[in-house]
Each structure stands twice: as C-alpha cells, then as structure tokens.
Protein backbone atom coordinates (compact mmCIF):
# COMPACT_ATOMS: atom_id res chain seq x y z
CA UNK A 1 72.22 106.27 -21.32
CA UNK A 2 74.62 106.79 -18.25
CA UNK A 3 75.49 109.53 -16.02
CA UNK A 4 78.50 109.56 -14.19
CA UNK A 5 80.17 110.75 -10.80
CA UNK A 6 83.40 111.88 -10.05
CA UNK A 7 84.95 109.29 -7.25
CA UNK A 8 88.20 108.57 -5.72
CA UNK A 9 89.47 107.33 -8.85
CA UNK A 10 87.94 109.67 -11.47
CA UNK A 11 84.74 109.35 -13.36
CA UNK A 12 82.60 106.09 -12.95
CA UNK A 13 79.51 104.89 -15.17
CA UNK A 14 76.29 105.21 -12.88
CA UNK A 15 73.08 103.88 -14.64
CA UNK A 16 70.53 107.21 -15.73
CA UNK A 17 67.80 105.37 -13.81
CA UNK A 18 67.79 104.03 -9.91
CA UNK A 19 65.17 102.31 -8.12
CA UNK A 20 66.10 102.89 -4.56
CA UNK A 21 68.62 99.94 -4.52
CA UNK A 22 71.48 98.99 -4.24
CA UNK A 23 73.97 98.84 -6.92
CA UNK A 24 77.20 97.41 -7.49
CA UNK A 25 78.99 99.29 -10.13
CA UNK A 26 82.91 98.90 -10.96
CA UNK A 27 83.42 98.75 -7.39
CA UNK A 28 81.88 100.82 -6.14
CA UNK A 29 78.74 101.03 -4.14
CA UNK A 30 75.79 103.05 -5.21
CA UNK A 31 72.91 104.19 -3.32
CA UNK A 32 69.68 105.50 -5.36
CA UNK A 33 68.39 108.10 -3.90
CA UNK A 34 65.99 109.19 -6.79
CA UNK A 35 64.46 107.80 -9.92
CA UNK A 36 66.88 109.95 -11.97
CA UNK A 37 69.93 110.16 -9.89
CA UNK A 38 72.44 108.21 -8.20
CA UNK A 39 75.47 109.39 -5.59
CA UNK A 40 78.38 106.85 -5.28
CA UNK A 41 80.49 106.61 -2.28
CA UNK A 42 83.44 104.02 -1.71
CA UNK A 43 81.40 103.91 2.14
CA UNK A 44 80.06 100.14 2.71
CA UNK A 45 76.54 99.31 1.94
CA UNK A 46 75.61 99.24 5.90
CA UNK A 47 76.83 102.91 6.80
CA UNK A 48 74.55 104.64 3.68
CA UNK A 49 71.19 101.98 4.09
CA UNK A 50 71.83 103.49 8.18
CA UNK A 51 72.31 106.90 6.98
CA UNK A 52 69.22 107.08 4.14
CA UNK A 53 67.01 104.84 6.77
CA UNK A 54 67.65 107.19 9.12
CA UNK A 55 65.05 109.44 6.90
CA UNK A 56 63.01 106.36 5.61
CA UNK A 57 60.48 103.70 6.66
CA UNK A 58 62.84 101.54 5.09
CA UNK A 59 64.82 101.09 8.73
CA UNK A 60 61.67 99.36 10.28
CA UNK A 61 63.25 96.36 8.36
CA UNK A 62 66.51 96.91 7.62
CA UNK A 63 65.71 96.36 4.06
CA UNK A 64 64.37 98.94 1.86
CA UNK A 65 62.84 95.82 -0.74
CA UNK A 66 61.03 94.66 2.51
CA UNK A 67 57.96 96.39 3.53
CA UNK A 68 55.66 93.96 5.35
CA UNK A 69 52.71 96.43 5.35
CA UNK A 70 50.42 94.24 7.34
CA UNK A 71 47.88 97.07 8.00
CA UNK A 72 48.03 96.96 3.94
CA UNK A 73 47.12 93.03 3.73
CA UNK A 74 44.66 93.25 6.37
CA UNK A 75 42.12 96.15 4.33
CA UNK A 76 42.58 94.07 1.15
CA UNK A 77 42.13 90.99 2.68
CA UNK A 78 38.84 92.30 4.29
CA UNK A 79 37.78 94.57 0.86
CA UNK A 80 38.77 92.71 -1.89
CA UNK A 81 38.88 88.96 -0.87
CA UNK A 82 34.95 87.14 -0.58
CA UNK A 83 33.42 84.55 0.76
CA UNK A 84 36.77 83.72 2.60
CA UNK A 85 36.21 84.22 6.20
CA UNK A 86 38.71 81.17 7.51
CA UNK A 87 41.53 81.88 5.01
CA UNK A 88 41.25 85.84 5.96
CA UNK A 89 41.71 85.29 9.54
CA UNK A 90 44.07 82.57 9.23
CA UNK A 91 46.48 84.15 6.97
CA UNK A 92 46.34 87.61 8.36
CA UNK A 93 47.44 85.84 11.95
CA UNK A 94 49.84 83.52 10.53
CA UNK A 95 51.83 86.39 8.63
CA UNK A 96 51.58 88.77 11.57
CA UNK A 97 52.70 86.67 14.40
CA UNK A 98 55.70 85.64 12.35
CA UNK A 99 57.29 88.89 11.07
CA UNK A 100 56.37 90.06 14.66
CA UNK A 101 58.97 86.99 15.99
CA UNK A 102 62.42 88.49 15.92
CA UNK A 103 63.86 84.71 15.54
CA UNK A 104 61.37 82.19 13.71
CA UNK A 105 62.08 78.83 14.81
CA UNK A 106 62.00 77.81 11.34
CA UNK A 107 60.41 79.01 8.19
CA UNK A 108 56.65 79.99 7.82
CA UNK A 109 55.10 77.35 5.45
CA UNK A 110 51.23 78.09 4.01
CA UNK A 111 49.24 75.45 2.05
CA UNK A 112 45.97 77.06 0.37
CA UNK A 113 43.46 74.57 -1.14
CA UNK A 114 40.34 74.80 -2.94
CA UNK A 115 38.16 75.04 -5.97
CA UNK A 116 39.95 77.12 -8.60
CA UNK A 117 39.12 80.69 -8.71
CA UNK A 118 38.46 81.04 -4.93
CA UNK A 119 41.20 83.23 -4.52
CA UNK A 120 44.46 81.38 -3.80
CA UNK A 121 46.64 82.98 -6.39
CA UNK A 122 45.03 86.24 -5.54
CA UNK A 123 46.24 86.02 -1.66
CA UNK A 124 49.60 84.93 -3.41
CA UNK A 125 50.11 88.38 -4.86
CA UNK A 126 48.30 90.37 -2.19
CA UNK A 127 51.30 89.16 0.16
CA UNK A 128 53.78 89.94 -2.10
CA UNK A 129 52.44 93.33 -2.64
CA UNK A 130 52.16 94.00 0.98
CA UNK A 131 55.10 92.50 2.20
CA UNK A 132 57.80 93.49 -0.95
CA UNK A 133 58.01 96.92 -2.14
CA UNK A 134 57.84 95.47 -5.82
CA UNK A 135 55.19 92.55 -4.93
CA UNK A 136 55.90 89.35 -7.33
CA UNK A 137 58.76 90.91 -9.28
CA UNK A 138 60.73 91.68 -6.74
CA UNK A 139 64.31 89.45 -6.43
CA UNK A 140 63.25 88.39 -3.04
CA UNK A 141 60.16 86.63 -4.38
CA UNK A 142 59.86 83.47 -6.43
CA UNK A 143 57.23 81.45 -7.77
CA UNK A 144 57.09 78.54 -9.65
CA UNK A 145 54.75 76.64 -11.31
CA UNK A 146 54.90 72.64 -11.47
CA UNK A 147 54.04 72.18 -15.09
CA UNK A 148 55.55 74.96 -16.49
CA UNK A 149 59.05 75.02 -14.35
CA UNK A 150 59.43 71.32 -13.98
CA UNK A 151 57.52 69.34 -16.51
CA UNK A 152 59.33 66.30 -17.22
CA UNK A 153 60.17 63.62 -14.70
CA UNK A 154 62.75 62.58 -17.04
CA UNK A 155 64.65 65.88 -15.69
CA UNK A 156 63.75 65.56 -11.97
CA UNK A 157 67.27 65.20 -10.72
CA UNK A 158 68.18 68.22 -12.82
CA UNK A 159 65.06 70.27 -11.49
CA UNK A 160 66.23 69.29 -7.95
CA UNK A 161 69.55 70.49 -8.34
CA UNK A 162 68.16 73.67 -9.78
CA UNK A 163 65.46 74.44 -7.22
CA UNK A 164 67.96 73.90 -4.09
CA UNK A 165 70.33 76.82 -6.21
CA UNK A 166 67.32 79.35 -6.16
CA UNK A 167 66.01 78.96 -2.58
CA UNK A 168 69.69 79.04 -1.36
CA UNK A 169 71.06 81.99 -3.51
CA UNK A 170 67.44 83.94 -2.92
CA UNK A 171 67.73 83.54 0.64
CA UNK A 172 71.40 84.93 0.11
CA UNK A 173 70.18 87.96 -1.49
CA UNK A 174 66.84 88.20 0.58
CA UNK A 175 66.53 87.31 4.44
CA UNK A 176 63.02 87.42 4.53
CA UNK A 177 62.20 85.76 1.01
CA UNK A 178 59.32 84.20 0.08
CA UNK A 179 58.44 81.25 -2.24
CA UNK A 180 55.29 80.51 -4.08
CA UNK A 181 54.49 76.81 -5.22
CA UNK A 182 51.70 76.72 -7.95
CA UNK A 183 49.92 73.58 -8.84
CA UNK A 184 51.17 72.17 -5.60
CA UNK A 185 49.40 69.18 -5.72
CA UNK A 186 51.28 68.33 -9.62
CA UNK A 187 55.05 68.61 -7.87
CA UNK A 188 56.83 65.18 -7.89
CA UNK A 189 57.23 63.82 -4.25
CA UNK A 190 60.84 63.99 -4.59
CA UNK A 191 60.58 67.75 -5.05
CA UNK A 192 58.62 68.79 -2.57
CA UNK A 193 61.32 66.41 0.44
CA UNK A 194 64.33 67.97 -1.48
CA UNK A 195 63.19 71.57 -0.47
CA UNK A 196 61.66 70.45 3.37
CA UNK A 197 64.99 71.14 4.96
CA UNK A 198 64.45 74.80 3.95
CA UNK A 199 61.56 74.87 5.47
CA UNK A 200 62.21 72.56 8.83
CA UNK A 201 63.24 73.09 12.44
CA UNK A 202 67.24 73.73 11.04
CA UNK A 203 69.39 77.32 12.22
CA UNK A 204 71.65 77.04 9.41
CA UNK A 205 72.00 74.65 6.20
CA UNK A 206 75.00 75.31 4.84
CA UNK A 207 76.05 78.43 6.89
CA UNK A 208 72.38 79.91 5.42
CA UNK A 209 69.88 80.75 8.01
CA UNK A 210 66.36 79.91 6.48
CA UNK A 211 64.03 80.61 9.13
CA UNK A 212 63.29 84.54 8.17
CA UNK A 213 61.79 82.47 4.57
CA UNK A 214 57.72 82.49 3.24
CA UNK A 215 57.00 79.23 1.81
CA UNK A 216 53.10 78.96 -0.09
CA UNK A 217 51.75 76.13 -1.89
CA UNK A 218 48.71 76.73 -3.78
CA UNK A 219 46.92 73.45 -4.80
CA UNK A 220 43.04 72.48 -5.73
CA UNK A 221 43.90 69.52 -3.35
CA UNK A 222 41.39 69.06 -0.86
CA UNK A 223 39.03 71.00 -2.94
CA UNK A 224 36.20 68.01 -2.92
CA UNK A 225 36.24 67.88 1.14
CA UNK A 226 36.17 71.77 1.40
CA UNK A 227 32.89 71.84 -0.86
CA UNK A 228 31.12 68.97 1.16
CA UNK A 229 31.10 70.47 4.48
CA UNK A 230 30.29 74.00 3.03
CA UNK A 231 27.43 71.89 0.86
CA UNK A 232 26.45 70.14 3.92
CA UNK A 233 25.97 73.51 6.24
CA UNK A 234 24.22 75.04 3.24
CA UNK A 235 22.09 72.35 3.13
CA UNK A 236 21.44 72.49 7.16
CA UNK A 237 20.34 75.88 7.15
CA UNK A 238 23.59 76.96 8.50
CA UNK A 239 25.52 79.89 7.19
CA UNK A 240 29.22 78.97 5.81
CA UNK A 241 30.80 81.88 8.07
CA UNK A 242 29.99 78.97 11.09
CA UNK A 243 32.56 76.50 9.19
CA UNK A 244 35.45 76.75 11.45
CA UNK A 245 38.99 75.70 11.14
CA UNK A 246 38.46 73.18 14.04
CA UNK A 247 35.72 71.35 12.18
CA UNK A 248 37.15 71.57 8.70
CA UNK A 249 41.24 71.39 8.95
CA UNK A 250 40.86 67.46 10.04
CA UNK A 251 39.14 66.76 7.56
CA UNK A 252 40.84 68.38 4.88
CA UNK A 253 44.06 67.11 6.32
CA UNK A 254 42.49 63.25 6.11
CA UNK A 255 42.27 64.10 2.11
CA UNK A 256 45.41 65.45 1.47
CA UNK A 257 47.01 62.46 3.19
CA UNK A 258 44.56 59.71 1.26
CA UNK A 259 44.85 61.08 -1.90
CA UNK A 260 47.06 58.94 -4.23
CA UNK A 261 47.07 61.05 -7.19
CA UNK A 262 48.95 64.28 -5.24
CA UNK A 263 52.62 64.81 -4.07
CA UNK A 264 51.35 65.77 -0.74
CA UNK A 265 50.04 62.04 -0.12
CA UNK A 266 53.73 60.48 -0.14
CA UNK A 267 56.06 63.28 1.19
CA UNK A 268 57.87 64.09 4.50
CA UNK A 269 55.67 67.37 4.59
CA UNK A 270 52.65 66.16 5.98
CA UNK A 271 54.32 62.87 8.10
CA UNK A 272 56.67 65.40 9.75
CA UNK A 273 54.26 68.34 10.53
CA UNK A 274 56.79 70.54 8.08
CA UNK A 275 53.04 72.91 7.33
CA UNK A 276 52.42 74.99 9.73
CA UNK A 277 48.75 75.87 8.74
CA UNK A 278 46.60 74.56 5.85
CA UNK A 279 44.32 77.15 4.75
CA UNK A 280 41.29 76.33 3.14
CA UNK A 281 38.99 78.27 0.62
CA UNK A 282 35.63 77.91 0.24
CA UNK A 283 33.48 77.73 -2.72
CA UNK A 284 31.61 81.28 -3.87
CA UNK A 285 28.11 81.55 -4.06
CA UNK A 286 26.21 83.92 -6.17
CA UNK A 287 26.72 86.59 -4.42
CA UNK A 288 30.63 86.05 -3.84
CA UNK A 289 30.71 86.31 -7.40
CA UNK A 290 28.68 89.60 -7.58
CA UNK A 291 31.17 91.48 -5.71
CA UNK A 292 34.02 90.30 -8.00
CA UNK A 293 31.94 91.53 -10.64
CA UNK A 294 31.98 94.84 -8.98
CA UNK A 295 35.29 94.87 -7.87
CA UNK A 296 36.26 93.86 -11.84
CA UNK A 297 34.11 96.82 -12.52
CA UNK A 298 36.21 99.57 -10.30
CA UNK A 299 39.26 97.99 -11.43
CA UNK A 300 38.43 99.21 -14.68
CA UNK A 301 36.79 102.19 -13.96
CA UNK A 302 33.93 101.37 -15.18
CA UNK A 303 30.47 102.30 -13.65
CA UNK A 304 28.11 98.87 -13.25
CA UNK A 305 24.43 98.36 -12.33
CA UNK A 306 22.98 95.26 -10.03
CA UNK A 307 21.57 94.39 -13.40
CA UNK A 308 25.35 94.58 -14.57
CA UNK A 309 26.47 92.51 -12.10
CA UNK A 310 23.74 89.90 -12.05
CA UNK A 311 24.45 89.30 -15.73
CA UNK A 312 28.11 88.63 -15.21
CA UNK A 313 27.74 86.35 -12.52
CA UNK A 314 24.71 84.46 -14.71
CA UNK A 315 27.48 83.57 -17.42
CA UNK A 316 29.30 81.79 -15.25
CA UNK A 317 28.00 77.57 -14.13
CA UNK A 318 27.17 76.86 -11.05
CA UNK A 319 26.92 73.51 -9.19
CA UNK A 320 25.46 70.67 -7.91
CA UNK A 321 23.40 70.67 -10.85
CA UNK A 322 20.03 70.41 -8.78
CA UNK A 323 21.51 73.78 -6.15
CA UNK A 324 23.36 75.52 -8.04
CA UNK A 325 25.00 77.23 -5.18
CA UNK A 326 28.88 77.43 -5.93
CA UNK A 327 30.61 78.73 -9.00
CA UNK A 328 32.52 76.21 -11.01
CA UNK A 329 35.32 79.09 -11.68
CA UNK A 330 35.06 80.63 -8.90
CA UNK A 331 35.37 84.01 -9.90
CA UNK A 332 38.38 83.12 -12.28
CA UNK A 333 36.68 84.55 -15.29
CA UNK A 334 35.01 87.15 -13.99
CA UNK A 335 36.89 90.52 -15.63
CA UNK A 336 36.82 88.53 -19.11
CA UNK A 337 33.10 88.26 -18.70
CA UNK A 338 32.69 91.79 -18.59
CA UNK A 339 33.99 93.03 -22.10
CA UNK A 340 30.38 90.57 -23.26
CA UNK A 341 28.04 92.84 -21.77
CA UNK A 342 29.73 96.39 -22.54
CA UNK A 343 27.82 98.65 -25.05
C-alpha cells in the first residue's frame, strides 16, 4: 500500500508506514513523523532532523536511531543482571565515560568471559536496547557469530573481505555503531587483526572516522580462571562480591594469552593493548539462579512460589561435584525449565 504527496514535481510514492526515519524516496527526502504518515520536502536531511529535534529527545544525539539511555542500562543492569557485581560496575563505567567523551581517542572495545549462561549475551542486548532505539535490529548494530557467519577456513580470505565491507559501510550509515562478536574465542586469528585497525588509536581509515564505534566480544575464554578464584573465596569463607577486578583481571588476562586453543592467544589484540577492559562474569550460585527463575516468571506473567523457584533451579546441575555451588548453565535454561513444572 502507498500514500502519496504532492511535491515540486507532482505526486510521489511515500510508503503507508514510517518509523521515524529517514527515507530516501525518488529523490526526495522523507521525514516520518508518525507511524501512518509521512511529509516529503525537497529540504536536506540536516534542516528537518534540526527542525523535528527541535521538539524531540532525538537532538541529545543528533540521531534519532541513537538513544544511549544510560539511566536505562544502569536499573537493568542492577534489576535484572545477578551475581555480576564486577561486570555491572565495569560496564556501566566503561559505556558512560565514553559516550560522555565528545572525541574518543579510538573505539570502545569490551571482552566478556565466562561460564555460559552468566549473562554475556544478555548484557549484549541490554546495550543495544539502551543505547539504539530498535536494540539488536537496528542498522547501526551488528552481530556476528563465528560458527555461523564464518565457518570455514577454507573461505577466510573471503570472510575478511566481507567483514571489513560491514564495519566500514555500518560506520557510514551509523557514527556511533556497535559490533557484537559471539563465540569470540572460535574467530580465526586472522579475523580478529583484520578488524583491529577499526578498533585502534587511528582518526580516519579510509576518510572513515571509527572512534564513535562499540566493539564486544563475548567468549567462554577465561571461564576456568574466573571459576577458581570465585571457588577459592567460596571456599575461604569469603563472599564473591570481595573478588575485585584488581585481583582477578591479571589473572584472567594470563589465560587468555596462554591458551593455545583461542584466537585471542595469537592476535595483535592482546600484544597491542587494542581491549580496553576485559570483563569477567562469575559463576551463579543457587540463589543467582532463583532470581532468574523469578525474573523468567514476571517475564511471563506468571505468579511463582519459593517452592516454584526452588524447583526450577533444582533441575538444573551444579558443580564441583562434591560443592555443588555454581550452575553448569548458568541460568541459560532457566525460562525452558519452567513450562516442566506448570499445572
């Protein structure tokens, strides 16, 4: 279906439905005002995003997909994200003190390890949400996901090729875009230097200014180091929320670099200090899982007992075999495991 509005040069097709975009359309430029109406002018893109910001929180960034809602991420990273007192702080800082830069020196770059199910894909999305107006699907974000985007080595100078295309034409359409890596650890070496440029100390690389760009990786890397010294302060009578990044992020850094089965081991990343932070997450106890459980429960709208909740988090296997103390999911399963104890 189309609507239409009379320009300069008669009638022009307008798609029925806008987003609160921008639109490029036979010429001319269109400015969505609702979701069931669009106005064109022939005025440039600059004077109407002025004019509608003028009326819009949309002009605290210039860009109406960009929202960077950081009171947003900081109440979900406190409510909804457990067990992960170093990665809450951490991140909350890291993303704050560089959208609050008005020049980056170069990009921010993120690398979350641990356990699966500790919550690194669901920090992922929480920034997206926070910071884009339409979280992971918006065309500012991109993720990617070793196995599935590059899975034969046979193709790596083709993947290479292909990866360099979608940071740089992103970054074209997106200042401030951001990148997630999945399965970080399972990216060929070659990969991972081919996109550190992007990511280094560089104003332009080919007339493209990169420094405004997110970069995540998201890898169960480091994983085994993370669990001993939260194992080890469990076992001293300590409480985990004591870990603290200056005890731990050696440590975990000593791992990444020793570990010959992961990308990280050979590449320019870690030799030339291209990570700004490495973020770890810790392993969830019982109780970590309980309030997934509940959280699984609201989600839903469903009401839940303790009873409820003890149940679901009983399904799941814990370890060391002789503590079981930390979930071997995390809480990865957790909303599946409900539908097993509904009436």
């Amino acid at each position: 279906m189309l609507a239409h509005s009379n320009g300069a040069a008669g009638l022009h097709p307008v798609p029925a439905l806008c987003y609160g975009g921008y639109h490029i359309t036979g010429g001319y430029k269109w400015w969505c005002l609702t979701s069931s109406t669009c106005l064109g002018w022939s005025l440039p893109l600059e004077v109407l995003s002025s004019w509608y910001c003028s009326f819009s929180k949309c002009c605290e960034t210039g860009d109406c997909r960009v929202t960077n809602n950081i009171t947003g991420l900081e109440s979900d990273l406190n409510r909804r994200l457990h067990g992960q007192h170093l990665a809450r702080k951490l991140i909350l800082r890291a993303v704050r003190g560089f959208l609050q830069r008005p020049q980056p020196e170069k990009a921010l770059v993120l690398s979350f390890h641990g356990w699966s199910g500790t919550g690194k894909n669901f920090v992922a999305r929480m920034i997206a949400d926070h910071l884009y107006r339409d979280g992971l699907k918006s065309e500012c974000v991109k993720v990617f996901i070793s196995l599935f985007h590059f899975p034969h080595p046979a193709y790596l100078d083709s993947y290479k090729v292909q990866l360099k295309k979608q940071i740089s034409e992103t970054v074209n359409l997106c200042e401030q875009a951001l990148f997630v890596f999945d399965e970080a650890e399972k990216l060929h070496t070659d990969l991972l230097d081919t996109i550190k440029p992007y990511m280094d100390h560089y104003d332009s690389i080919g007339q493209v200014d990169y420094r405004r760009s997110i970069f995540l990786f998201l890898s169960n890397s480091g994983g085994n180091t993370i669990n001993e010294v939260a194992l080890d302060f469990w076992r001293a009578g300590r409480a985990r929320e004591e870990i603290t990044m200056e005890y731990l992020e050696q440590r975990l850094w000593m791992e990444l670099k020793e570990s010959p089965g992961t990308a990280f081991a050979h590449s320019h990343l870690l030799e030339e200090n291209v990570i700004d932070f490495f973020v770890p997450f810790l392993p969830l106890e019982f109780h970590h899982v309980k309030l997934c459980a509940r959280d699984a429960f609201l989600a839903q709208g469903l009401p839940y007992t303790e009873t409820a909740l003890d149940e679901v988090a009983r399904m799941l296997v814990f370890v060391p075999k002789d503590e079981r103390l930390f979930s071997a999911q995390g809480c990865k399963s957790v909303s599946q495991r409900i539908n097993y104890i509904l009436p």
